[in-house]
C-alpha atoms as a PDB file:
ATOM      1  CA  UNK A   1     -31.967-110.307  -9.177  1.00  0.00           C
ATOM      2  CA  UNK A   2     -28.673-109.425 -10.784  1.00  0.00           C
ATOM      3  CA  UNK A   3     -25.716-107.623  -9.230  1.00  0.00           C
ATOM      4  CA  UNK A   4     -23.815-105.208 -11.135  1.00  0.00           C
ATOM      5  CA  UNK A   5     -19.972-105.837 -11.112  1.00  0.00           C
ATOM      6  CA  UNK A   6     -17.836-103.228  -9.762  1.00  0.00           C
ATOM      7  CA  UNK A   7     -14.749-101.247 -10.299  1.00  0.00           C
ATOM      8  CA  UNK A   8     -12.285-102.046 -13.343  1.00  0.00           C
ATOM      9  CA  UNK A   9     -10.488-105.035 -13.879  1.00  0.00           C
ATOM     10  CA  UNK A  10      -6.447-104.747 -13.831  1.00  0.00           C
ATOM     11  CA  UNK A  11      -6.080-105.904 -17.055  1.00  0.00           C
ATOM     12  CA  UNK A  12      -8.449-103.053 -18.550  1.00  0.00           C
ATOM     13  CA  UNK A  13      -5.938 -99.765 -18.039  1.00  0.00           C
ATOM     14  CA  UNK A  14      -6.830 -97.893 -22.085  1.00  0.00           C
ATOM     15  CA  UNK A  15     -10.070 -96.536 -22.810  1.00  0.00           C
ATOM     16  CA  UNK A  16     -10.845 -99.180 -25.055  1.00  0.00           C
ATOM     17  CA  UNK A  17     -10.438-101.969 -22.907  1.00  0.00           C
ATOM     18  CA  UNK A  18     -12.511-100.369 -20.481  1.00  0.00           C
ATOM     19  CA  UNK A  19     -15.231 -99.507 -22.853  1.00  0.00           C
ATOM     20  CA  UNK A  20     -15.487-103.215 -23.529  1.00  0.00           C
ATOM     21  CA  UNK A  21     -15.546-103.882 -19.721  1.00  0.00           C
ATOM     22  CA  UNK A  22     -18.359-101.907 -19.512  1.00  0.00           C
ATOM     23  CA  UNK A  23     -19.999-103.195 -22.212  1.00  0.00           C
ATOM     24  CA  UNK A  24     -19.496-106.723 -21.146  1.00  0.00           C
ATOM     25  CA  UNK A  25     -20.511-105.860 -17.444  1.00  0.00           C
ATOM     26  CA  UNK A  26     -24.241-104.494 -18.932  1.00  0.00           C
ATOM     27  CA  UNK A  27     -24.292-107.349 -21.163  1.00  0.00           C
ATOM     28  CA  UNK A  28     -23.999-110.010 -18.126  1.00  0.00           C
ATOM     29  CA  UNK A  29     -26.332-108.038 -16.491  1.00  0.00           C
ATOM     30  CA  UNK A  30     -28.968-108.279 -18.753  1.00  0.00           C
ATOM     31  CA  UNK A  31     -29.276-104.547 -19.400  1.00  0.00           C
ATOM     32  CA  UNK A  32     -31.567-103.976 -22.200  1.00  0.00           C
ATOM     33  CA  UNK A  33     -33.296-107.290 -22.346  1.00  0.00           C
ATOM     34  CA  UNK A  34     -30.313-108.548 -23.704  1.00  0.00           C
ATOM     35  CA  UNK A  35     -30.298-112.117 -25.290  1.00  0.00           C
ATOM     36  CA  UNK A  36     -29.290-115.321 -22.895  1.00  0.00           C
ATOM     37  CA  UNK A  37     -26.604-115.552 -25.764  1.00  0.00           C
ATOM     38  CA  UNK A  38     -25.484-112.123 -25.481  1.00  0.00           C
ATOM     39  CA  UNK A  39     -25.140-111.797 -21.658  1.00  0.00           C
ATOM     40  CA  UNK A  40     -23.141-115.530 -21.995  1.00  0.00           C
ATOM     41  CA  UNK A  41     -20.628-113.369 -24.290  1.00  0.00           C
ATOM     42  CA  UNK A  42     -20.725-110.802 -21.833  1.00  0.00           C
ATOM     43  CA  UNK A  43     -20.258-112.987 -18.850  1.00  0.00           C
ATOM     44  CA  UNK A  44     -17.539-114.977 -20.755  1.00  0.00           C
ATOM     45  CA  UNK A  45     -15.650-112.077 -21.507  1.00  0.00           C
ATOM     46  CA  UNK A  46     -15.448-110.880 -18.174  1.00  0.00           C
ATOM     47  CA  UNK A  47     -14.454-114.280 -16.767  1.00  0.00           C
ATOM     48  CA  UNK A  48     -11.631-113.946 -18.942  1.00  0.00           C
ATOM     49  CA  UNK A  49     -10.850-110.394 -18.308  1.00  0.00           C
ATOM     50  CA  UNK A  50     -10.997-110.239 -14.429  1.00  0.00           C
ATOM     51  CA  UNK A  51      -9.504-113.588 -13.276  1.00  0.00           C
ATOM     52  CA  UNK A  52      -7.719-111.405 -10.417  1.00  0.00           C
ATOM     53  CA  UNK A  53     -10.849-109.924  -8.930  1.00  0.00           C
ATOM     54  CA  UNK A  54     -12.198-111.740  -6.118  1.00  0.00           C
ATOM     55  CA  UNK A  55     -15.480-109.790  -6.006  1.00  0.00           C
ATOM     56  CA  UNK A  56     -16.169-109.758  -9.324  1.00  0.00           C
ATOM     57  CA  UNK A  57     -15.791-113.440 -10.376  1.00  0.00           C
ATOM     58  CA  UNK A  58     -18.297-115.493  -8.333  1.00  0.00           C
ATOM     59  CA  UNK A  59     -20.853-112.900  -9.675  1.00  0.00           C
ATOM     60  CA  UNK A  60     -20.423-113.162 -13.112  1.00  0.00           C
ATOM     61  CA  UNK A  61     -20.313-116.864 -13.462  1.00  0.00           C
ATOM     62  CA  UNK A  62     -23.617-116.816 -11.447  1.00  0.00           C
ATOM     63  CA  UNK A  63     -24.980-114.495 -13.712  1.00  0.00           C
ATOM     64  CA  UNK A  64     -23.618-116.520 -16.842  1.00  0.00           C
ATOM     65  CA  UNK A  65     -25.457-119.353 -15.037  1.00  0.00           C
ATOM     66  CA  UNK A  66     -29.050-117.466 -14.933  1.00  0.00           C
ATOM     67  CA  UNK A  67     -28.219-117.153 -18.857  1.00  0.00           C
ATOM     68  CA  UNK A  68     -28.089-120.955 -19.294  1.00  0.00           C
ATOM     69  CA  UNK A  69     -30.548-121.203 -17.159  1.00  0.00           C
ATOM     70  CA  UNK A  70     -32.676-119.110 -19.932  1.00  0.00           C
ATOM     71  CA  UNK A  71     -31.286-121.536 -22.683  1.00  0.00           C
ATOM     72  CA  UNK A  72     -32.726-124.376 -20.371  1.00  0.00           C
ATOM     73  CA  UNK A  73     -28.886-125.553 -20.934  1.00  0.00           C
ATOM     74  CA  UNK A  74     -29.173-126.587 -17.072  1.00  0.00           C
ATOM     75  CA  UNK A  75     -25.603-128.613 -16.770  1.00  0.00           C
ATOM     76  CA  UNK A  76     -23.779-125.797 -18.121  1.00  0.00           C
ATOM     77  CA  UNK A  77     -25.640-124.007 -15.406  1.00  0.00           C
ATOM     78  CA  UNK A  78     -25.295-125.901 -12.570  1.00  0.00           C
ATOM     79  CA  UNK A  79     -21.675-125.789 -13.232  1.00  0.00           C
ATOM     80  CA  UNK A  80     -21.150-122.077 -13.530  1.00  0.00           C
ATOM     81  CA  UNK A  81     -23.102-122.079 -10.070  1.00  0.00           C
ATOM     82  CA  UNK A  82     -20.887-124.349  -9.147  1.00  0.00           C
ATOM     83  CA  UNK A  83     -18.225-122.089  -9.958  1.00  0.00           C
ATOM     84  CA  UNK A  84     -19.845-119.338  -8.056  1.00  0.00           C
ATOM     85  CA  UNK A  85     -20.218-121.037  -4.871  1.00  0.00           C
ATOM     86  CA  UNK A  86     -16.609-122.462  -4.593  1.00  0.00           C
ATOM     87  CA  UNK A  87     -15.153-118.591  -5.331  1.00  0.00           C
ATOM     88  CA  UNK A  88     -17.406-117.293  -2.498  1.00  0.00           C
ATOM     89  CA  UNK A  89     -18.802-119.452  -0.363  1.00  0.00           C
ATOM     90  CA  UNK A  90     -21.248-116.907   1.540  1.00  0.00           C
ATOM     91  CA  UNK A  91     -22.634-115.921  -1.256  1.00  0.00           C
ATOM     92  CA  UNK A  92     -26.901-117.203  -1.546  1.00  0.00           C
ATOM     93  CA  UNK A  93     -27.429-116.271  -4.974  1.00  0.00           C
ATOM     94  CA  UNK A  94     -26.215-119.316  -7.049  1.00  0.00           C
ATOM     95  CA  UNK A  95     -27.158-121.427  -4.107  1.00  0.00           C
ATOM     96  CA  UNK A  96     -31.078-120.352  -4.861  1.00  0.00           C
ATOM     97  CA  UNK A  97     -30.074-120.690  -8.476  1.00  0.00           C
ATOM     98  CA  UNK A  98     -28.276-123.619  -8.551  1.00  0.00           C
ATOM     99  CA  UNK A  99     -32.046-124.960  -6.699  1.00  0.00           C
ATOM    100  CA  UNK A 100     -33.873-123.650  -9.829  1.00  0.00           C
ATOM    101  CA  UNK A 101     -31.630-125.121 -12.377  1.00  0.00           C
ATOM    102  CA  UNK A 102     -32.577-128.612 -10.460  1.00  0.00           C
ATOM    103  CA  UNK A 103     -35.798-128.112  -9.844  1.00  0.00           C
ATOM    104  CA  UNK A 104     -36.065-127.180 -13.654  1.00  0.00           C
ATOM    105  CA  UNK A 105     -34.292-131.037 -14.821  1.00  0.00           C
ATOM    106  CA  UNK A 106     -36.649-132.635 -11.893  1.00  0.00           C
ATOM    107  CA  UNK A 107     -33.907-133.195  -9.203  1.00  0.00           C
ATOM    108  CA  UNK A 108     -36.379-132.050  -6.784  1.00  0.00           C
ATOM    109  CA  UNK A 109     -34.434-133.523  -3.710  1.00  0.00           C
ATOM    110  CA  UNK A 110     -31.166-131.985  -4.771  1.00  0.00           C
ATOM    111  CA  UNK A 111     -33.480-128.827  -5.848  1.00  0.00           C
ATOM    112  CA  UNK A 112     -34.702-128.439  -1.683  1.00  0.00           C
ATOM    113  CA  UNK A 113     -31.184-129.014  -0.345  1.00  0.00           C
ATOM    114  CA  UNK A 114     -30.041-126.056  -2.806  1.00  0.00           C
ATOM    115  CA  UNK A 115     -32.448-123.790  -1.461  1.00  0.00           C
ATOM    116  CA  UNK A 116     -32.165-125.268   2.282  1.00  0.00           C
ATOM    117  CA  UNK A 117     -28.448-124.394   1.989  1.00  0.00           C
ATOM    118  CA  UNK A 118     -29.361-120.769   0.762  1.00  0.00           C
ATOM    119  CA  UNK A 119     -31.608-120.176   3.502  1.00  0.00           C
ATOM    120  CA  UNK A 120     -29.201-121.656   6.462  1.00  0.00           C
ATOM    121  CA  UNK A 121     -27.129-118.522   5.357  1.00  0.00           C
ATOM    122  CA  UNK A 122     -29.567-116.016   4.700  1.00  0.00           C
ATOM    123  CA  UNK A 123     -32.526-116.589   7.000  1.00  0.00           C
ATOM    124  CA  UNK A 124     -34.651-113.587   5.415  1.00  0.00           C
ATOM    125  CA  UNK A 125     -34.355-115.140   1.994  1.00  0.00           C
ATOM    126  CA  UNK A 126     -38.097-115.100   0.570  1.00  0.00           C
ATOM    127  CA  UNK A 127     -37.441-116.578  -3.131  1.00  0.00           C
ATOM    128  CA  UNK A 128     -35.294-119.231  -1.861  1.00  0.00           C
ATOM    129  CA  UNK A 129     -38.745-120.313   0.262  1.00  0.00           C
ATOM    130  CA  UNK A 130     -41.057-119.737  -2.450  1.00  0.00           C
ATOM    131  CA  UNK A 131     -38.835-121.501  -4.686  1.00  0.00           C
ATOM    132  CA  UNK A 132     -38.309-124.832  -2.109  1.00  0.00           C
ATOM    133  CA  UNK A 133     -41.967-124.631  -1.605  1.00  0.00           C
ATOM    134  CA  UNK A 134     -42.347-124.967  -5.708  1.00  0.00           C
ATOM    135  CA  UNK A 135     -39.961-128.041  -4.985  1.00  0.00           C
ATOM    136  CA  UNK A 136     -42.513-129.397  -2.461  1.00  0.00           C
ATOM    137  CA  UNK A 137     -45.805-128.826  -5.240  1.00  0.00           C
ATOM    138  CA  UNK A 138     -43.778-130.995  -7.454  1.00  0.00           C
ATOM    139  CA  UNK A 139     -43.112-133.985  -4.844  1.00  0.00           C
ATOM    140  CA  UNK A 140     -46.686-133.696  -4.011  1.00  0.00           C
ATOM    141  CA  UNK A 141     -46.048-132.385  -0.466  1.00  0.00           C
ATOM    142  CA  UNK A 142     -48.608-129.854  -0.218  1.00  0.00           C
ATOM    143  CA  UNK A 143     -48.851-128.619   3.368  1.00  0.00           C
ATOM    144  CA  UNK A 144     -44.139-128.076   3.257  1.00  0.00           C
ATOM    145  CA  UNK A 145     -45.108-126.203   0.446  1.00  0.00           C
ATOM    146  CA  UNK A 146     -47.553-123.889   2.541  1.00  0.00           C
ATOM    147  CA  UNK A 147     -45.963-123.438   4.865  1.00  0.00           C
ATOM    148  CA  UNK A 148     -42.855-122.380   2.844  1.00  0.00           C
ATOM    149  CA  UNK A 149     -45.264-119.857   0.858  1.00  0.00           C
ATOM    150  CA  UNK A 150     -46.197-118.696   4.580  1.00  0.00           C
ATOM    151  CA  UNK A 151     -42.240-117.662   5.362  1.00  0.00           C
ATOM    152  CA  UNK A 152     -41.799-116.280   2.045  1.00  0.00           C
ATOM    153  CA  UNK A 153     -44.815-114.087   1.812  1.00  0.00           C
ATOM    154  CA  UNK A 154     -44.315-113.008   5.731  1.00  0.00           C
ATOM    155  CA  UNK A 155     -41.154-112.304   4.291  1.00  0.00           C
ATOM    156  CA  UNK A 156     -41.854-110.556   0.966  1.00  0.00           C
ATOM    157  CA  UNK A 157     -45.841-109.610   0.984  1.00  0.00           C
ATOM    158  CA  UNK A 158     -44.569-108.301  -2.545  1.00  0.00           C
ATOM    159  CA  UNK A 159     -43.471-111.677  -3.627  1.00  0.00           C
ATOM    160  CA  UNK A 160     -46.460-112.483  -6.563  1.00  0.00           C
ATOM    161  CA  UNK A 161     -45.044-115.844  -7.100  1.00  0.00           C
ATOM    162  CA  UNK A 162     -45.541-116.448  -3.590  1.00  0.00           C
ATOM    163  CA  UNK A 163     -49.334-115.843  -3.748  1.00  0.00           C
ATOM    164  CA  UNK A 164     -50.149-117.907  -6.605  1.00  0.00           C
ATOM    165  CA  UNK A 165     -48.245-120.982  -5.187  1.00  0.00           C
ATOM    166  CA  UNK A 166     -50.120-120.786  -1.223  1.00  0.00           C
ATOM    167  CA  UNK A 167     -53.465-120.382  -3.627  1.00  0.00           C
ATOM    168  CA  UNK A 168     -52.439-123.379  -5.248  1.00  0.00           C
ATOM    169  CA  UNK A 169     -51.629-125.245  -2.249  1.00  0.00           C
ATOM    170  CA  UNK A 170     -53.955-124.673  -0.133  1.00  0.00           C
ATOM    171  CA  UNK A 171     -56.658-125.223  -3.121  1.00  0.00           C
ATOM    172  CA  UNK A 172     -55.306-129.174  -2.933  1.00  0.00           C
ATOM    173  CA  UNK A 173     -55.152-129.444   0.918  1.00  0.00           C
ATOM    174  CA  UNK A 174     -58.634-128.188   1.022  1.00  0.00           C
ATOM    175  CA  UNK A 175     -58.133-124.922   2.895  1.00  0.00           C
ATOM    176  CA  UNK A 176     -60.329-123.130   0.045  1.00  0.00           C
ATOM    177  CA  UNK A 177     -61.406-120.053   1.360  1.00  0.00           C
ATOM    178  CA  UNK A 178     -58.300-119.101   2.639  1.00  0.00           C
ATOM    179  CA  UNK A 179     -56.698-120.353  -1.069  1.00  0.00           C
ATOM    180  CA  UNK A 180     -59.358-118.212  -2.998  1.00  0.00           C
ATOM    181  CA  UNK A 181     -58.182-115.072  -0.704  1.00  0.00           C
ATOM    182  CA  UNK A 182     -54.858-115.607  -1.796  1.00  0.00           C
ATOM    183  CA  UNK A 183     -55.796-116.131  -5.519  1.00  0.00           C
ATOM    184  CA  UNK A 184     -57.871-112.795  -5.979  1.00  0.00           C
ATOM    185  CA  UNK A 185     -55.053-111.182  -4.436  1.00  0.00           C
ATOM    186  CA  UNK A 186     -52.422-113.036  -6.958  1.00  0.00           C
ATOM    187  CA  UNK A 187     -54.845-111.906  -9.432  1.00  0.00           C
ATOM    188  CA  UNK A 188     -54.816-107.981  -8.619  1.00  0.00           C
ATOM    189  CA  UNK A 189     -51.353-107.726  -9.438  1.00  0.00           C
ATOM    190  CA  UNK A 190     -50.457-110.201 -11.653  1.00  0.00           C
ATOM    191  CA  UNK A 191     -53.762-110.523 -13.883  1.00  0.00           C
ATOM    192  CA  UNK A 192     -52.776-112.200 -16.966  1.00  0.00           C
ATOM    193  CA  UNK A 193     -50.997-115.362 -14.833  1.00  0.00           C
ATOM    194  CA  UNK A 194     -53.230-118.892 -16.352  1.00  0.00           C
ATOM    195  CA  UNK A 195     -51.766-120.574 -13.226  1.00  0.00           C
ATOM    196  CA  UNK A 196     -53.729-118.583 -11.147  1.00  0.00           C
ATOM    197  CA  UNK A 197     -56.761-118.498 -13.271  1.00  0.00           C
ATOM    198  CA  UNK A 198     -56.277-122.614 -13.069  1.00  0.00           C
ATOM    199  CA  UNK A 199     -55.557-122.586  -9.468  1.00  0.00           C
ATOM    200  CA  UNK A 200     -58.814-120.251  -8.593  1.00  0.00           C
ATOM    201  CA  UNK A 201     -60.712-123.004 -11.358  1.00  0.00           C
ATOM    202  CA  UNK A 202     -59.852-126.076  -9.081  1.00  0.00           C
ATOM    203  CA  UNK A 203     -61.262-123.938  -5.908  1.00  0.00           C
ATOM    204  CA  UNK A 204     -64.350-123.341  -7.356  1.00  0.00           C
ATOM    205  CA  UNK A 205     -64.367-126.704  -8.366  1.00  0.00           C
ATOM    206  CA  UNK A 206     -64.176-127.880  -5.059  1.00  0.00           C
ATOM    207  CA  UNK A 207     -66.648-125.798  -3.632  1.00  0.00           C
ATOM    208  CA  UNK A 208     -69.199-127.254  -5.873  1.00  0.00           C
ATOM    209  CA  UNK A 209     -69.424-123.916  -8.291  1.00  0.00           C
ATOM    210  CA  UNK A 210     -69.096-125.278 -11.796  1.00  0.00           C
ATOM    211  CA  UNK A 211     -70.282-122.903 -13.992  1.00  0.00           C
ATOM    212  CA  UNK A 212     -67.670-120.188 -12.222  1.00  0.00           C
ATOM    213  CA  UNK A 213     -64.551-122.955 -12.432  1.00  0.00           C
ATOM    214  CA  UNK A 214     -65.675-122.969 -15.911  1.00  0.00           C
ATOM    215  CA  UNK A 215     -64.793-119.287 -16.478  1.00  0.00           C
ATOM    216  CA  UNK A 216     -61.513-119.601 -14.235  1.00  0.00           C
ATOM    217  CA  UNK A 217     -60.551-122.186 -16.481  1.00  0.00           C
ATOM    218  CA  UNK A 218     -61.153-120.604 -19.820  1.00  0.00           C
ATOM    219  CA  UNK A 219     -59.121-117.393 -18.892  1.00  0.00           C
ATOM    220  CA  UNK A 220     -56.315-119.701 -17.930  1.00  0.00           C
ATOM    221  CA  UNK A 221     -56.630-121.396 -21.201  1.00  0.00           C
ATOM    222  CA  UNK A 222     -56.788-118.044 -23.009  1.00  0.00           C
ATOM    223  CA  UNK A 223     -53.383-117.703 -21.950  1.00  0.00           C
ATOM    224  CA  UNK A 224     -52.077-121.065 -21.897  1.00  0.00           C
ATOM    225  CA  UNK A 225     -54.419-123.405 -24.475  1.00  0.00           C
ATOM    226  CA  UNK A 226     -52.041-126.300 -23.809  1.00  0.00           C
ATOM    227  CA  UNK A 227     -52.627-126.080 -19.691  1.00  0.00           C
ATOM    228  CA  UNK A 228     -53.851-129.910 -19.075  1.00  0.00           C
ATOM    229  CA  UNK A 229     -54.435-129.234 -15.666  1.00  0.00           C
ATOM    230  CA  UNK A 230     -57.479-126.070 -17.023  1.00  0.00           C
ATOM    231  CA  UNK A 231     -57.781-128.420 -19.385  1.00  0.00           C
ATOM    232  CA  UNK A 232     -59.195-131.601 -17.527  1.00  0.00           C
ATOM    233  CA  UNK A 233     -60.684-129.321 -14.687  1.00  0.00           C
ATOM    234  CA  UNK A 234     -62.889-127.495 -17.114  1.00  0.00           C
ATOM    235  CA  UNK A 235     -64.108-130.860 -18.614  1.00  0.00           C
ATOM    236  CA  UNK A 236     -65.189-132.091 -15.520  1.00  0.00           C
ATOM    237  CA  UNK A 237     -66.954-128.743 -14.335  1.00  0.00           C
ATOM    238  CA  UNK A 238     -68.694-128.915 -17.749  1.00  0.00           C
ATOM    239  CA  UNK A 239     -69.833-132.943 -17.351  1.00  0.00           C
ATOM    240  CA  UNK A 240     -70.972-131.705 -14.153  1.00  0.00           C
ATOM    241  CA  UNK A 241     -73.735-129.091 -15.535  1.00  0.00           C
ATOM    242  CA  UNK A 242     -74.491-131.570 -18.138  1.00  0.00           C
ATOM    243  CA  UNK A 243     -72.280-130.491 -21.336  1.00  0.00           C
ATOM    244  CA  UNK A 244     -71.205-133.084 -23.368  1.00  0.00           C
ATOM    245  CA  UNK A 245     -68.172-131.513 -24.705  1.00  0.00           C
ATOM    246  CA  UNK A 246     -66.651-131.965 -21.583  1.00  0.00           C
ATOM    247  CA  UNK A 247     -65.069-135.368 -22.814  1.00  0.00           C
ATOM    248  CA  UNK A 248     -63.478-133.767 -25.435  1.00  0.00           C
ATOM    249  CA  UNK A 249     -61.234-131.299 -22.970  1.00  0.00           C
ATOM    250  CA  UNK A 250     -60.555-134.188 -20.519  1.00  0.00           C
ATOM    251  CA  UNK A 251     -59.129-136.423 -23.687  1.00  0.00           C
ATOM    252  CA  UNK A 252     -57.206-133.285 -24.554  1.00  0.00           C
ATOM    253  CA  UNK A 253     -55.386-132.890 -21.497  1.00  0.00           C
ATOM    254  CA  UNK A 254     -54.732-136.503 -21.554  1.00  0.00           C
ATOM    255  CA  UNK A 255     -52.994-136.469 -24.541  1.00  0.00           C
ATOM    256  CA  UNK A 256     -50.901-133.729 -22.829  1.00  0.00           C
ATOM    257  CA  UNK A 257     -50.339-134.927 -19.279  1.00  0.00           C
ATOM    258  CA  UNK A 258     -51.441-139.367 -19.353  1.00  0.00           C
ATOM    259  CA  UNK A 259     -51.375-138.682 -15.574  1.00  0.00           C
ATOM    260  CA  UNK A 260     -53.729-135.467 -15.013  1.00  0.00           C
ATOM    261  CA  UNK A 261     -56.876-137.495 -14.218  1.00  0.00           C
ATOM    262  CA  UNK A 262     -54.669-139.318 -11.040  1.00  0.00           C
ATOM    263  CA  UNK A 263     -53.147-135.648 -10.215  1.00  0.00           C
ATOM    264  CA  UNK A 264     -57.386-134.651  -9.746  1.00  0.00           C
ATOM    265  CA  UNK A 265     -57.802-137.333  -7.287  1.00  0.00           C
ATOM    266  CA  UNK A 266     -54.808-136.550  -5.297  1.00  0.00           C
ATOM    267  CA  UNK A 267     -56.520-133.040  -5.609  1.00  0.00           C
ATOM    268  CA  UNK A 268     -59.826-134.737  -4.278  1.00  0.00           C
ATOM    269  CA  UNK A 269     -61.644-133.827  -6.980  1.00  0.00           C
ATOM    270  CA  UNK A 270     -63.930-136.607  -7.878  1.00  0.00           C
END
């Protein structure tokens, strides 16, 4: 979430300069959908303006940051959250974001100690725990990731992200019931999310109910036709009820992921 920047710069005393401060302080917040390029202006511009404000500085090179972040430029990121952290040191937000620019280049250790930093100072802080539990899914530590997905939703309950990623994890630790709860509830708010789609797939999967994975697994790849993950599972629910055309998805997700068919055994789906 961005923060709007407050009060006028020194520098800006003529109705013109402060025009352009406000201006540039809509701009870095991303008013109007604004591009990742134009809230970078924005952000710059600021930076520049209102070097003597103490307030305003830390949040404008985090919210420069979120714009690189956008740009997938993550260095430039990282270093703008960087930035952020030194001028305010209590401040979570680039903390969380400097996580998410690391979990986004694969630095997945660096990623959790990011968002365990963020939460040491704010204890309530339900995206930093969704996001470390994303951090977990990626090392492959499914039950940390849970129970980070527990904190955040107990949290946030209005946290979709949240729901998507338990129904995920608890789909590969087995807990399915409980995981297909958690989907269908995903689902009601969020309906047009493939990850859930391929998340609810994999349950029914696992519960032995191919023809119904099948359907999970073509809305997901209505949305996503590149998702190897919908991609191999709907292969093998079809090779299950006998469809020969089920080779032809699993060597298409293959050619997209070489490692999805060891990802479905770790999933204990064989």
């Amino acid at each position: 979430m961005l923060v709007l920047l407050l009060g006028w710069p020194a520098a800006a005393q003529g109705p013109g300069q402060k025009n352009d401060y406000l201006k540039n302080t809509e701009l870095c917040n991303g008013k109007g959908a604004a591009s990742p390029e134009a809230r970078i202006e924005g952000c710059t511009a600021l930076i520049q303006t209102v070097q003597g404000s103490a307030a305003a500085l830390p949040i404008a090179y985090n919210n420069r940051g979120n714009a690189y972040v956008a740009k997938q430029d993550y260095d430039r990121a990282i270093q703008d959250f960087d930035q952020s952290i030194k001028l305010n040191q209590t401040y979570t937000k680039p903390l969380n974001n400097r996580g998410v620019a690391y979990l986004r280049k694969g630095e997945y250790d660096v990623a959790i100690r990011a968002f365990d930093e963020a939460i040491r100072l704010k204890a309530d802080y339900a995206e930093a725990f969704a996001n470390r539990a994303m951090a977990h899914l990626k090392k492959r530590d499914y039950d940390r990731a849970a129970r980070d997905f527990d904190e955040a939703i107990r949290i946030d309950p209005g946290l979709r992200a949240a729901w998507s990623g338990r129904c995920w994890s608890r789909a590969v630790v087995g807990a399915l019931q409980a995981a297909l709860e958690d989907c269908d509830k995903a689902l009601q708010t969020e309906p047009d999310n493939a990850a859930t789609y391929d998340s609810r797939g994999l349950i029914r999967l696992k519960m032995g109910q191919a023809g119904a994975a099948i359907a999970d697994y073509n809305s997901a790849l209505r949305l996503d036709p590149k998702l190897a993950s919908a991609l191999y599972g709907r292969g093998f629910a079809k090779l299950k009820t006998g469809m020969a055309d089920g080779n032809a998805d699993i060597a298409a997700a293959r050619s997209i992921d070489a490692e999805v068919a060891d990802k479905f055994l770790d999933f204990g789906v064989r």
